[in-house]
PDB file of N, CA and C in Angstrom:
ATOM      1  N   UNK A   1      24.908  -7.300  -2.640  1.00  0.00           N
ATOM      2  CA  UNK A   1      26.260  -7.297  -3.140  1.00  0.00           C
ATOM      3  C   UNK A   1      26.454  -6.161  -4.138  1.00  0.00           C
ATOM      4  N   UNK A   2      25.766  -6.051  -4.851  1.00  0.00           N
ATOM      5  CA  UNK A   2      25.557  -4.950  -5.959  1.00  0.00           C
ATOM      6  C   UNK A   2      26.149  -3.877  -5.148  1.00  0.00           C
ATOM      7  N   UNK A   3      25.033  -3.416  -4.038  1.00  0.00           N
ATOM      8  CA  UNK A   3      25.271  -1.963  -3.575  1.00  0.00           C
ATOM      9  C   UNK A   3      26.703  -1.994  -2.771  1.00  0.00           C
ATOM     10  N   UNK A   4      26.891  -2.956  -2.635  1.00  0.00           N
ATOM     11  CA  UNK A   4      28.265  -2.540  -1.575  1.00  0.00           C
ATOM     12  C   UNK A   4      29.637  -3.027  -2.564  1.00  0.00           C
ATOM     13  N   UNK A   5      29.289  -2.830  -3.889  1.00  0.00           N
ATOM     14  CA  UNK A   5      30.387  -3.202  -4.878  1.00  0.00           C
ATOM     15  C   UNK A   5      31.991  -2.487  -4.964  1.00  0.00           C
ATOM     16  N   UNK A   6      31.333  -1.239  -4.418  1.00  0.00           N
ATOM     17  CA  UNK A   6      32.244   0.217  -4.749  1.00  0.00           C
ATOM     18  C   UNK A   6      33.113  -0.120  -3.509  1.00  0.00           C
ATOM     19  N   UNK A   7      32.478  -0.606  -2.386  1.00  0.00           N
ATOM     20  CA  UNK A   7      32.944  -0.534  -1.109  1.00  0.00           C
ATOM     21  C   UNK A   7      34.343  -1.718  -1.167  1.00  0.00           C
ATOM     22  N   UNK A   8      33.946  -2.562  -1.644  1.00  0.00           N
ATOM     23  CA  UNK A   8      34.272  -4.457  -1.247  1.00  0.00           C
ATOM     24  C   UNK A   8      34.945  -4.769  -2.684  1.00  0.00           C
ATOM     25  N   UNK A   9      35.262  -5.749  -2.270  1.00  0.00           N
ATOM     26  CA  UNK A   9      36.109  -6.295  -3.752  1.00  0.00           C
ATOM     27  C   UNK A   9      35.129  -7.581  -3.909  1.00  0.00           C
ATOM     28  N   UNK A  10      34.400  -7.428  -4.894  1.00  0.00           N
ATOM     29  CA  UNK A  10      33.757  -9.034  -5.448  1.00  0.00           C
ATOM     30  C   UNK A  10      34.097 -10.015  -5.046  1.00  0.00           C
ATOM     31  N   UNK A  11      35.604 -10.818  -4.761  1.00  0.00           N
ATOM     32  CA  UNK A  11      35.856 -11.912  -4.451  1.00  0.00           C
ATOM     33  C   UNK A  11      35.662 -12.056  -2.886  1.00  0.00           C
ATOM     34  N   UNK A  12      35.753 -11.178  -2.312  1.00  0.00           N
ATOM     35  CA  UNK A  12      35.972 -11.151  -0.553  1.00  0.00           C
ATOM     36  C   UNK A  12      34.118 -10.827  -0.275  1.00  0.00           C
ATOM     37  N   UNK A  13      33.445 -10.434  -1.231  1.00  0.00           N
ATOM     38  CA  UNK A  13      32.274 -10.210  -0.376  1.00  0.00           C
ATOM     39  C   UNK A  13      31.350 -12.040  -0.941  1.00  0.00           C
ATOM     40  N   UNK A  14      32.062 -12.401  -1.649  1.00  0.00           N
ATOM     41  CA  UNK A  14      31.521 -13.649  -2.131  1.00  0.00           C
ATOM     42  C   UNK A  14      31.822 -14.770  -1.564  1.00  0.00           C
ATOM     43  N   UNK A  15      33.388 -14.761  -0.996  1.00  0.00           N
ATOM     44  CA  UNK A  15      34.054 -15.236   0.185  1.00  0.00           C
ATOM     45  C   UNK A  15      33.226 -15.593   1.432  1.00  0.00           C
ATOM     46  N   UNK A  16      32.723 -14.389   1.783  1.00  0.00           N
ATOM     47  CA  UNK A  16      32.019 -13.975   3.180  1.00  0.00           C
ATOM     48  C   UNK A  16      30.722 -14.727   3.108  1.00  0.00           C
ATOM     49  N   UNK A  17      29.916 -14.305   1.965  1.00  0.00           N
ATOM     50  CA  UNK A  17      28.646 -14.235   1.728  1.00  0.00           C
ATOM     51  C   UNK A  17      28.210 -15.665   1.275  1.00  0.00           C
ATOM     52  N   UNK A  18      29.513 -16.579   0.745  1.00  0.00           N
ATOM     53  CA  UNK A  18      29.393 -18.432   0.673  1.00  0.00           C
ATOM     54  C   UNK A  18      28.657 -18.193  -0.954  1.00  0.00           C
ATOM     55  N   UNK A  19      28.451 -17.067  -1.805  1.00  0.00           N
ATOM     56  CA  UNK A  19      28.256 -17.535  -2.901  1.00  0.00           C
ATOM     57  C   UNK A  19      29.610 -17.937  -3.916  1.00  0.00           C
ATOM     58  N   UNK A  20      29.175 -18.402  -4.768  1.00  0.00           N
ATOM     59  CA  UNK A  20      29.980 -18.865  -6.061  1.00  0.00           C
ATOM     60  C   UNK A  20      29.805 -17.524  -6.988  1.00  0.00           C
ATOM     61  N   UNK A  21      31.150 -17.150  -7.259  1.00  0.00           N
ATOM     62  CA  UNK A  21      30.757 -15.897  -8.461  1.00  0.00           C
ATOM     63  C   UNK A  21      30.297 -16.270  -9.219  1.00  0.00           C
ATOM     64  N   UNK A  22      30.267 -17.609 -10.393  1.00  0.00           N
ATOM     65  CA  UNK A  22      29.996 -17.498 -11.281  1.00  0.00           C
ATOM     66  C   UNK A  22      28.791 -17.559 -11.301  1.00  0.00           C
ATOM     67  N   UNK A  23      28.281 -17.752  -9.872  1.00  0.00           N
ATOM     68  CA  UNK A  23      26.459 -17.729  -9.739  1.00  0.00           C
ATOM     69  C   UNK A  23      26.146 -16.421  -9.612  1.00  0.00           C
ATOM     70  N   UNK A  24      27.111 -15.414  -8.846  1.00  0.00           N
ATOM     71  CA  UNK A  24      26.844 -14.146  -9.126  1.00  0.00           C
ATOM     72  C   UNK A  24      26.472 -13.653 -10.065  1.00  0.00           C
ATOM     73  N   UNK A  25      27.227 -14.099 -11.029  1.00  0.00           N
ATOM     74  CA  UNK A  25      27.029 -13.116 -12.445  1.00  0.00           C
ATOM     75  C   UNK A  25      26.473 -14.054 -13.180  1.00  0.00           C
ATOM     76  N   UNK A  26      25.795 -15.516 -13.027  1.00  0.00           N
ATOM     77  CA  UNK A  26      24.693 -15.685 -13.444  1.00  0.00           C
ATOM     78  C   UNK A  26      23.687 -14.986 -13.448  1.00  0.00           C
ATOM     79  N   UNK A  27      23.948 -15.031 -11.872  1.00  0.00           N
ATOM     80  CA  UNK A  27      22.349 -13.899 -11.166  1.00  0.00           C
ATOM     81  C   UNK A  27      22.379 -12.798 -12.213  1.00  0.00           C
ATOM     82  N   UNK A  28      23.216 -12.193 -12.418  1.00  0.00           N
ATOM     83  CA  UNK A  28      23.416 -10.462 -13.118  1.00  0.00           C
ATOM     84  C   UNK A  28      22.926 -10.714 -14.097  1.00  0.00           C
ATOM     85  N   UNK A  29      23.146 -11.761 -15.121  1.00  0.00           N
ATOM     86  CA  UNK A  29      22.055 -11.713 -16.432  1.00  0.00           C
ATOM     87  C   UNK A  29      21.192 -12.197 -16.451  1.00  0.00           C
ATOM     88  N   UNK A  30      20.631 -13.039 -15.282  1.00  0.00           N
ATOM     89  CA  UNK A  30      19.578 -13.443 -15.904  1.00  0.00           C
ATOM     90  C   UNK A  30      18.126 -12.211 -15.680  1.00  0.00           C
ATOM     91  N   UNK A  31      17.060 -12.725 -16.651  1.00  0.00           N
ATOM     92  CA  UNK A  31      16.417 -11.732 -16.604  1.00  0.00           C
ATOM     93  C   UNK A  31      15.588 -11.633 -15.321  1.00  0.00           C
ATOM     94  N   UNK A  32      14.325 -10.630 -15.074  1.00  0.00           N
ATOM     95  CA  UNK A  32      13.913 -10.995 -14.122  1.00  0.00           C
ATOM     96  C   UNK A  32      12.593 -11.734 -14.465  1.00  0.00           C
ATOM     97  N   UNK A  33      12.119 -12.523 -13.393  1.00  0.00           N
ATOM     98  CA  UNK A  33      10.853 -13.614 -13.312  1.00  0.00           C
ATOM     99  C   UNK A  33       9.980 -13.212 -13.886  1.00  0.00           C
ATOM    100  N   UNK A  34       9.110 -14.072 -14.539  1.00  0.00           N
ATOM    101  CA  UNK A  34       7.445 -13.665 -14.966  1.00  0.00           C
ATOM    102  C   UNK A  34       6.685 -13.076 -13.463  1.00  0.00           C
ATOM    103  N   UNK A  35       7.007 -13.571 -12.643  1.00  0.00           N
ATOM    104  CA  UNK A  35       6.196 -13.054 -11.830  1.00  0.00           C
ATOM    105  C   UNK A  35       6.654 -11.225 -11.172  1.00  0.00           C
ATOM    106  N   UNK A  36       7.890 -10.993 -11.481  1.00  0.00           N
ATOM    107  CA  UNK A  36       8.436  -9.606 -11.363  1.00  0.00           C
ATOM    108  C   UNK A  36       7.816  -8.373 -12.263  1.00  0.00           C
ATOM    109  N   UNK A  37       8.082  -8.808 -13.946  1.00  0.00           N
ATOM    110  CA  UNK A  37       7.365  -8.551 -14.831  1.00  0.00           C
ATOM    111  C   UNK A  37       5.985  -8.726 -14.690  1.00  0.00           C
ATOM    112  N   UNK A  38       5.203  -9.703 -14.452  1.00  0.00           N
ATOM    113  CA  UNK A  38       3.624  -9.218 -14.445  1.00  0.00           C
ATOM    114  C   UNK A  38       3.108  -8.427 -13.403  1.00  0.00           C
ATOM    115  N   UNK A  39       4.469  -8.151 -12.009  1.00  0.00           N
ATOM    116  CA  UNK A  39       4.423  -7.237 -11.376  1.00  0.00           C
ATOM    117  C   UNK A  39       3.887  -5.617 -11.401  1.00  0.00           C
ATOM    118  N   UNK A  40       5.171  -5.555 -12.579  1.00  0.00           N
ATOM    119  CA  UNK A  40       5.516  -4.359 -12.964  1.00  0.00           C
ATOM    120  C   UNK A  40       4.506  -3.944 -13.957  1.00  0.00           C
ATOM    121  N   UNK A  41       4.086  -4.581 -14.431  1.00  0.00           N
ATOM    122  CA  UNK A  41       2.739  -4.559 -15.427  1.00  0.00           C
ATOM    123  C   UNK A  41       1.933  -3.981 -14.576  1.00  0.00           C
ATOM    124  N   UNK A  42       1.519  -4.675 -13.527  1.00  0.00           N
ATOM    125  CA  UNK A  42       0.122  -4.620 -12.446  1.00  0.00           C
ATOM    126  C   UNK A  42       0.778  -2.662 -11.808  1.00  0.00           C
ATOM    127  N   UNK A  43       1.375  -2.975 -11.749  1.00  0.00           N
ATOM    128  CA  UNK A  43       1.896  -1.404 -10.921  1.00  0.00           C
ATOM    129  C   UNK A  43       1.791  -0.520 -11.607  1.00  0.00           C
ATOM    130  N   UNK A  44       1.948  -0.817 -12.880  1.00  0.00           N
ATOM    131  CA  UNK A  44       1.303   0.834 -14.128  1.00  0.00           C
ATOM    132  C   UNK A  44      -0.128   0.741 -13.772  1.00  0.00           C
ATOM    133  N   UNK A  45      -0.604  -0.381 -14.113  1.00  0.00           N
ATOM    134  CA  UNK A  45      -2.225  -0.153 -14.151  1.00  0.00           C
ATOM    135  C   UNK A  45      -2.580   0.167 -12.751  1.00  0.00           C
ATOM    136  N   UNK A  46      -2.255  -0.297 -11.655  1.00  0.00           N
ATOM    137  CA  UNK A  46      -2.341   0.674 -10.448  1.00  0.00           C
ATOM    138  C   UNK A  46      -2.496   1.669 -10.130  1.00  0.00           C
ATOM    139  N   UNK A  47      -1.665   2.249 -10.644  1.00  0.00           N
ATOM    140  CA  UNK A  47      -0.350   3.853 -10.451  1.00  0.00           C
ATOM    141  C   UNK A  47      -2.222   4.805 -11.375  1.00  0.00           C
ATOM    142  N   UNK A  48      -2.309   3.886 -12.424  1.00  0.00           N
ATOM    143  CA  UNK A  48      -3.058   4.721 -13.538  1.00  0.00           C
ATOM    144  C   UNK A  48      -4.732   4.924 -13.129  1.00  0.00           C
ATOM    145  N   UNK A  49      -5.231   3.661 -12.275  1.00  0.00           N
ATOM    146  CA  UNK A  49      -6.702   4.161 -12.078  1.00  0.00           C
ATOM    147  C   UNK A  49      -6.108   4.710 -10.368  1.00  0.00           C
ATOM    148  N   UNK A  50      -5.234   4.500  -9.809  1.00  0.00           N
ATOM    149  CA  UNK A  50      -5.197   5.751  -8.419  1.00  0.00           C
ATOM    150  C   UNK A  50      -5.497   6.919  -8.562  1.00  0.00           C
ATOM    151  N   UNK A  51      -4.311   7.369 -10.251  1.00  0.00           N
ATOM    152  CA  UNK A  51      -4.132   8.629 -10.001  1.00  0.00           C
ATOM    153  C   UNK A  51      -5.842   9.040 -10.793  1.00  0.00           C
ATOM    154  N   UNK A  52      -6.480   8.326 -11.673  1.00  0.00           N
ATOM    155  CA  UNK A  52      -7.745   8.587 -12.569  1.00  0.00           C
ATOM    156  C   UNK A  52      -8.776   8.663 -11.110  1.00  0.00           C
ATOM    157  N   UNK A  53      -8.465   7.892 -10.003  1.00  0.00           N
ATOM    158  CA  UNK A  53      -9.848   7.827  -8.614  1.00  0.00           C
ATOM    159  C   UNK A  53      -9.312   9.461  -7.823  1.00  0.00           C
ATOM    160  N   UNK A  54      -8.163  10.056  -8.411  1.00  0.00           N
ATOM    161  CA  UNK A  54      -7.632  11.190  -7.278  1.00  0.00           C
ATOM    162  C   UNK A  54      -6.970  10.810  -6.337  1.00  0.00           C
ATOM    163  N   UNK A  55      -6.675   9.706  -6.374  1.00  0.00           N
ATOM    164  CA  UNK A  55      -5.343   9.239  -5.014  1.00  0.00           C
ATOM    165  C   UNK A  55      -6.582   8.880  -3.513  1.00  0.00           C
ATOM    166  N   UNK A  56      -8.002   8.572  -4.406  1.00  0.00           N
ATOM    167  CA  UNK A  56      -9.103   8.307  -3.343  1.00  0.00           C
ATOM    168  C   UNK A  56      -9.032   7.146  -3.445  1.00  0.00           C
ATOM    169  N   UNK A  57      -8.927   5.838  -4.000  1.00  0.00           N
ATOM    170  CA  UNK A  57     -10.052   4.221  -4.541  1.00  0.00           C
ATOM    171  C   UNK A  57      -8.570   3.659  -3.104  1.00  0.00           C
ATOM    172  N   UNK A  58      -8.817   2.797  -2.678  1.00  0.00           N
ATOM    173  CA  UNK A  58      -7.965   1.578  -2.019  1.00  0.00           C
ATOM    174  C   UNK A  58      -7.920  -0.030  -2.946  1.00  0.00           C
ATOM    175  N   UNK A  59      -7.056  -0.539  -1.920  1.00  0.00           N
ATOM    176  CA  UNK A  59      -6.477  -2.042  -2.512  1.00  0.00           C
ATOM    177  C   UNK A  59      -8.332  -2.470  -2.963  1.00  0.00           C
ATOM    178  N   UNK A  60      -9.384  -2.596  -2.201  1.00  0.00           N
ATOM    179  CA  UNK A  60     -10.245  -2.986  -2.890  1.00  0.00           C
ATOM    180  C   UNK A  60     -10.810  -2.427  -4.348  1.00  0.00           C
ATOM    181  N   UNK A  61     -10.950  -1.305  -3.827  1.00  0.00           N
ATOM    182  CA  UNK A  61     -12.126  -1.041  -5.301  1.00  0.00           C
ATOM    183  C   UNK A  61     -11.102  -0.738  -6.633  1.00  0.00           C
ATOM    184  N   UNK A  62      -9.608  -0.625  -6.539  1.00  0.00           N
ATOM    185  CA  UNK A  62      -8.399  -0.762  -7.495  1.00  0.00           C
ATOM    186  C   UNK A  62      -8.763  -2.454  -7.745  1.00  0.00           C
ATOM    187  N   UNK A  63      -8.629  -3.100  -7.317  1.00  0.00           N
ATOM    188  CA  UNK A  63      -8.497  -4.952  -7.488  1.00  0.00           C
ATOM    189  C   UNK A  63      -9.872  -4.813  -8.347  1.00  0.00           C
ATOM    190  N   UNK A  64     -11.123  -4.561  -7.682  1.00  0.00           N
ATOM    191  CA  UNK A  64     -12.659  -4.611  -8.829  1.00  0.00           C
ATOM    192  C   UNK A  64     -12.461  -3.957 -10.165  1.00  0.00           C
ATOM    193  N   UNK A  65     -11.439  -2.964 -10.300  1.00  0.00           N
ATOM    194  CA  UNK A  65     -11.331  -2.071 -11.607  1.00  0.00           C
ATOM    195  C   UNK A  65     -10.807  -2.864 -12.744  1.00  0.00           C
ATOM    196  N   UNK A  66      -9.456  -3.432 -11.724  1.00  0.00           N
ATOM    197  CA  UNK A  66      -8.486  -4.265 -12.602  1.00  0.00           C
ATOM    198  C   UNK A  66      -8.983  -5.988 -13.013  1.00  0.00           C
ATOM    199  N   UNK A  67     -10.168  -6.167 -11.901  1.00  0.00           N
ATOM    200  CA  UNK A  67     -11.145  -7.421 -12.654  1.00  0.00           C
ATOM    201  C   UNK A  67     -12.150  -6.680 -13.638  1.00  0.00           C
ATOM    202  N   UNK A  68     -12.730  -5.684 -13.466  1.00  0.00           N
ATOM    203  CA  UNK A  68     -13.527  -5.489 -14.501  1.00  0.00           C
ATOM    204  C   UNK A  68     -12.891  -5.410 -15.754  1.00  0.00           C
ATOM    205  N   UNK A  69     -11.724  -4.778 -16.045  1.00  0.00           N
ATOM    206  CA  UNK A  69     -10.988  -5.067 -17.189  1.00  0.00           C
ATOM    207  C   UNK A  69     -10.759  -6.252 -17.549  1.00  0.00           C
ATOM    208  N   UNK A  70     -10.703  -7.192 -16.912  1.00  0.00           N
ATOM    209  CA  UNK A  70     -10.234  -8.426 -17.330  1.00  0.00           C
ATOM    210  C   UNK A  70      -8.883  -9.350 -16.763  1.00  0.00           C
ATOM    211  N   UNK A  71      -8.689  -8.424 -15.942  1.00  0.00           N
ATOM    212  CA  UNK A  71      -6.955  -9.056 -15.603  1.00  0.00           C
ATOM    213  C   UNK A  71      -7.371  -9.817 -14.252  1.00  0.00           C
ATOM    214  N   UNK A  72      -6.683 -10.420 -13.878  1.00  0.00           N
ATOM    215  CA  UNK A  72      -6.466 -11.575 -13.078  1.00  0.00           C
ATOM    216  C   UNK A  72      -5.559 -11.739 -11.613  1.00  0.00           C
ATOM    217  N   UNK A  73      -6.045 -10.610 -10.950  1.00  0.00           N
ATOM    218  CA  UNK A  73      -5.142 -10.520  -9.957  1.00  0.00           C
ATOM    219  C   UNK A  73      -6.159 -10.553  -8.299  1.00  0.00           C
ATOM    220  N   UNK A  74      -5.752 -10.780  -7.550  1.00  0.00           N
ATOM    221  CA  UNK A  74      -6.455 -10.373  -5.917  1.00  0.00           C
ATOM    222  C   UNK A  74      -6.225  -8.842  -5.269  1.00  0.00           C
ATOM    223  N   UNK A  75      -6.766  -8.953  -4.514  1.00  0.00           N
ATOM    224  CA  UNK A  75      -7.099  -7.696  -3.818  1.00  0.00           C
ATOM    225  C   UNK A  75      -5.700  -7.565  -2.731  1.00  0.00           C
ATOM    226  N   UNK A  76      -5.164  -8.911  -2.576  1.00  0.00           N
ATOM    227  CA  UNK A  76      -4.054  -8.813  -1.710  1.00  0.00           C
ATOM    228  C   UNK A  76      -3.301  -8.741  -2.348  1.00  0.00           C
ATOM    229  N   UNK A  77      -3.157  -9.451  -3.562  1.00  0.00           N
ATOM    230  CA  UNK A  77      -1.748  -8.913  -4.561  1.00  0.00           C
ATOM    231  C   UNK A  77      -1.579  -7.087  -5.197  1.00  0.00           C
ATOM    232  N   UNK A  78      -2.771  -6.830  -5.486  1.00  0.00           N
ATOM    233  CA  UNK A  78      -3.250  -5.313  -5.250  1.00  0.00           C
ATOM    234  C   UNK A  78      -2.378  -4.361  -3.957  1.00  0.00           C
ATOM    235  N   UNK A  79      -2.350  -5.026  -3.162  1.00  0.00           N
ATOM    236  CA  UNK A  79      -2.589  -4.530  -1.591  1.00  0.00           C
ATOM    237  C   UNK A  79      -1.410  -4.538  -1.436  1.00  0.00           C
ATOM    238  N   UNK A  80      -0.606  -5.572  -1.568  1.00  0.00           N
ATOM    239  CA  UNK A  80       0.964  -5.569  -1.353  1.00  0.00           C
ATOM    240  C   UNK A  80       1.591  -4.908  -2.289  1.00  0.00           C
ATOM    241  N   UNK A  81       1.161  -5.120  -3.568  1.00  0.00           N
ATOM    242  CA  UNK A  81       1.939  -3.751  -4.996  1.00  0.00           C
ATOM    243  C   UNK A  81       1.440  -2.089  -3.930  1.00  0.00           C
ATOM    244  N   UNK A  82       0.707  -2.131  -3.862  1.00  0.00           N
ATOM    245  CA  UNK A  82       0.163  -0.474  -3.468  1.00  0.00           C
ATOM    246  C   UNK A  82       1.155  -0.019  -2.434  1.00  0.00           C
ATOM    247  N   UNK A  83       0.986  -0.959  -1.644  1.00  0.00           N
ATOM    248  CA  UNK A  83       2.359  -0.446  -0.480  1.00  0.00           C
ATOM    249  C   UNK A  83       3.301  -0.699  -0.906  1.00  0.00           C
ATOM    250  N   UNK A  84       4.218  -1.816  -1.838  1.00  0.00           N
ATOM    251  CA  UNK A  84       5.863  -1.362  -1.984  1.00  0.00           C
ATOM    252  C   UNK A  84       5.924   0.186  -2.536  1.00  0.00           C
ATOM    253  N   UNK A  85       4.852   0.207  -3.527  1.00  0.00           N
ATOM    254  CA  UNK A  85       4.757   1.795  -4.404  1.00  0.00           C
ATOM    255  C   UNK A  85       4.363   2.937  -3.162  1.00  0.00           C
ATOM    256  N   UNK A  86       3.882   2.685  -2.049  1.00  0.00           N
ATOM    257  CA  UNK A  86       3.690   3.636  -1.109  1.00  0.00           C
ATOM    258  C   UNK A  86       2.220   4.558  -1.568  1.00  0.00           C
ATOM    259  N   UNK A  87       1.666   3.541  -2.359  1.00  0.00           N
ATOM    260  CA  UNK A  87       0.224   4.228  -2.907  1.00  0.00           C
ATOM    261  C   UNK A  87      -0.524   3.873  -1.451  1.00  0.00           C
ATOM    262  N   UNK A  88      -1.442   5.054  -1.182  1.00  0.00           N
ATOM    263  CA  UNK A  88      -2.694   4.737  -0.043  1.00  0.00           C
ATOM    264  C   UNK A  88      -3.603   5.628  -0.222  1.00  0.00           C
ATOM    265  N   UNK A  89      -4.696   4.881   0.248  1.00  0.00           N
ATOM    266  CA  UNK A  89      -6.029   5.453  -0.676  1.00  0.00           C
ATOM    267  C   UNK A  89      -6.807   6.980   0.659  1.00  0.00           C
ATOM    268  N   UNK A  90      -6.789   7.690   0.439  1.00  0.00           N
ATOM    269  CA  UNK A  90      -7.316   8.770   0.865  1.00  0.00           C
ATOM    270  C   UNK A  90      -8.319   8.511   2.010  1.00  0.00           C
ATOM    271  N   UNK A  91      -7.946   8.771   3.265  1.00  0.00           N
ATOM    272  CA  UNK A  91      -9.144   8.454   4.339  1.00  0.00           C
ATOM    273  C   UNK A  91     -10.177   9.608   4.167  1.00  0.00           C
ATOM    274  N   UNK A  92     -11.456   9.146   4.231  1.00  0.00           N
ATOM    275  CA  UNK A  92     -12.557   9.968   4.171  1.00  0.00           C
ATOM    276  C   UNK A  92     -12.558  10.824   5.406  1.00  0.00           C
ATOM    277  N   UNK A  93     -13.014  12.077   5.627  1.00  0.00           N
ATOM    278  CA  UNK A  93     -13.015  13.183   6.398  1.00  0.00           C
ATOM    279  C   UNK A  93     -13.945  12.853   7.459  1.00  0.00           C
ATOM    280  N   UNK A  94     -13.241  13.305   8.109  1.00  0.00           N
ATOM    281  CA  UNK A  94     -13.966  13.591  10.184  1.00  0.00           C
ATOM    282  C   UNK A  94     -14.977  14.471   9.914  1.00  0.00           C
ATOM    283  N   UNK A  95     -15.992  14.344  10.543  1.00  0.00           N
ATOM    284  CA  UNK A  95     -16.709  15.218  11.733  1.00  0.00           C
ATOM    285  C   UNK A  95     -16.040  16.224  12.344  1.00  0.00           C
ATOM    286  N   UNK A  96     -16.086  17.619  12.520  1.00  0.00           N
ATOM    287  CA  UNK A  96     -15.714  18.506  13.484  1.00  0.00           C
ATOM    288  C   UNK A  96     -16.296  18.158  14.718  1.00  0.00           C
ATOM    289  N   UNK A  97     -15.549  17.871  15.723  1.00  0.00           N
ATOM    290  CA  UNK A  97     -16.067  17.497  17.274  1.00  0.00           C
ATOM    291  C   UNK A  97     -16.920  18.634  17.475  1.00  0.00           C
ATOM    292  N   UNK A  98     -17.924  18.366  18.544  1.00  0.00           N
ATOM    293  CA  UNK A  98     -18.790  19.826  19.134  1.00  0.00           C
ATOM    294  C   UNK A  98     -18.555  19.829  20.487  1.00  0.00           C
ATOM    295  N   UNK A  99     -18.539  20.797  20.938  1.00  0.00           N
ATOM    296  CA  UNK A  99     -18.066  21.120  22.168  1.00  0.00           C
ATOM    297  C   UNK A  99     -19.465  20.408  22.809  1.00  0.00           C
ATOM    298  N   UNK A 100     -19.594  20.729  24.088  1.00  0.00           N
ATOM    299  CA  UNK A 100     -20.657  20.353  25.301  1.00  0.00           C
ATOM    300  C   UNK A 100     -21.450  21.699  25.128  1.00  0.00           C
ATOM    301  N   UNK A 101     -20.858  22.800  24.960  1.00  0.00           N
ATOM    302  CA  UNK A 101     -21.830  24.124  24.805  1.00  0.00           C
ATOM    303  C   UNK A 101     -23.277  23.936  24.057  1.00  0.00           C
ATOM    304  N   UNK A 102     -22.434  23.361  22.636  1.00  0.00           N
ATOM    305  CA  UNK A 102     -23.432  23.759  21.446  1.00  0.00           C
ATOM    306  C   UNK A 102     -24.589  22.196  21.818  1.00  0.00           C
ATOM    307  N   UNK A 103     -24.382  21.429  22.525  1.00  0.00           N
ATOM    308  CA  UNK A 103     -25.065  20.198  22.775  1.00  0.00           C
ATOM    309  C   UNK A 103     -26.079  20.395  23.946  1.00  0.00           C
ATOM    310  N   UNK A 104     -25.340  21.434  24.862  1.00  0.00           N
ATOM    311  CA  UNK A 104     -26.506  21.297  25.803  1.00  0.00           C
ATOM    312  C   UNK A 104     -27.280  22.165  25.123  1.00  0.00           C
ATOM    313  N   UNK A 105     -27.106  22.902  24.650  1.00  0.00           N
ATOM    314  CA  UNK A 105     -27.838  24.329  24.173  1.00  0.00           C
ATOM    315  C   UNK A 105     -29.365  23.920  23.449  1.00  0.00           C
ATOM    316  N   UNK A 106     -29.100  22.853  22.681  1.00  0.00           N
ATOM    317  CA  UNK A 106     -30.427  22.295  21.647  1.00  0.00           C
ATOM    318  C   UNK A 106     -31.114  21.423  22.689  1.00  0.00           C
ATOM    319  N   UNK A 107     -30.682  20.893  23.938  1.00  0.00           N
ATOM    320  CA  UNK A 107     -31.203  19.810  25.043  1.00  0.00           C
ATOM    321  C   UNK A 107     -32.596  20.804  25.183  1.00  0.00           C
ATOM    322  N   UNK A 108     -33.597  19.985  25.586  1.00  0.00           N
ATOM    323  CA  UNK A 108     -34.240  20.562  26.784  1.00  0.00           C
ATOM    324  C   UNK A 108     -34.102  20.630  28.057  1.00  0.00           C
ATOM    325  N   UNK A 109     -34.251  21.074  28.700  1.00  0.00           N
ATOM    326  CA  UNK A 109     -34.042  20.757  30.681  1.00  0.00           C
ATOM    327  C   UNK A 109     -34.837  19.858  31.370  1.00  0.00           C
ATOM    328  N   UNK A 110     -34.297  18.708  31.846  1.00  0.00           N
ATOM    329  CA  UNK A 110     -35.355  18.171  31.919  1.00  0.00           C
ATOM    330  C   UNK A 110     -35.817  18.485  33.747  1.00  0.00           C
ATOM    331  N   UNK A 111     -36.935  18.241  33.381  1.00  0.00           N
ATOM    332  CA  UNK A 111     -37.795  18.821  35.049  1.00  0.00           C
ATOM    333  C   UNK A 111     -38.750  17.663  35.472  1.00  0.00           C
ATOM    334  N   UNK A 112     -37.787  17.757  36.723  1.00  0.00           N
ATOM    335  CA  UNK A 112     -38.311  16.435  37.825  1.00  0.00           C
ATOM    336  C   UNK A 112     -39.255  16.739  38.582  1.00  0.00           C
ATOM    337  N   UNK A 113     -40.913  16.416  38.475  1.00  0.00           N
ATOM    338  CA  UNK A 113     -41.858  16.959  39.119  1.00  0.00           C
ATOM    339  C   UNK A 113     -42.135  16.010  40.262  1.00  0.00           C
ATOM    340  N   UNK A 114     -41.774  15.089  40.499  1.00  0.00           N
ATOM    341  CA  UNK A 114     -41.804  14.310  41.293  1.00  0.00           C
ATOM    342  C   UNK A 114     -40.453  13.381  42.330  1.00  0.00           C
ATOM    343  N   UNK A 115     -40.654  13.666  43.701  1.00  0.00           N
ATOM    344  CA  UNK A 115     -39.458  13.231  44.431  1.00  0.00           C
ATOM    345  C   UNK A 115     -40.078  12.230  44.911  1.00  0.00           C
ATOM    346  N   UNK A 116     -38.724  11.035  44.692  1.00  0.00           N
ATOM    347  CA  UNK A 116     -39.275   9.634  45.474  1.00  0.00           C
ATOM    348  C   UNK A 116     -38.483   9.427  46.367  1.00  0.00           C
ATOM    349  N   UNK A 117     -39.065   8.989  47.385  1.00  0.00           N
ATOM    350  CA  UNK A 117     -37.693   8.532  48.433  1.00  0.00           C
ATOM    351  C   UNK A 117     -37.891   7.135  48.951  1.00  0.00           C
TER     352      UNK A 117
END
């Protein structure tokens, strides 16, 4: 409702939408949840050993950092903050493929001294 405020007239999108304004603008002050806030807490300290690992550590070894400190969270609550923030942890590097050249090249040949039939 917020975003389409400019668009709509408050009473007609509240109309539509079956809320009660005055629950609307309950909603508008009230604050947000402990659980939003200890959110937003968890997402600094996130944000802060990502960027301290180089944008390398994932939802796990971020969740072990933030228990070794002391805080109190899972690896899935970790995991779901990291992706609304669009944090992802750095995939470790490939192998350069080798062609068949450079593979047969180190082979030996092997030699069949014997035919069975």
């Amino acid at each position: 409702m917020q975003a389409h405020r400019s668009e709509f007239r408050l009473c007609a999108m509240c109309r539509v939408l079956r809320v009660n304004r005055a629950g609307y603008y309950a909603w508008l002050r009230s604050p947000g949840s402990e659980r939003a806030k200890e959110d937003e807490r968890l997402v600094g300290l996130i944000k802060h050993h990502w960027l301290a690992s180089g944008s390398v550590y994932g939802h796990r070894k971020i969740a072990q950092d933030l228990r070794d400190l002391g805080e109190r969270c899972s690896r899935h609550r970790v995991h779901r903050l990291m992706r609304t923030e669009g944090l992802r942890a750095q995939v470790g590097y490939g192998r350069k493929p080798r062609s068949m050249e450079e593979c047969s090249a180190r082979r030996r040949p092997t030699c069949w001294t014997d035919s069975s039939t």
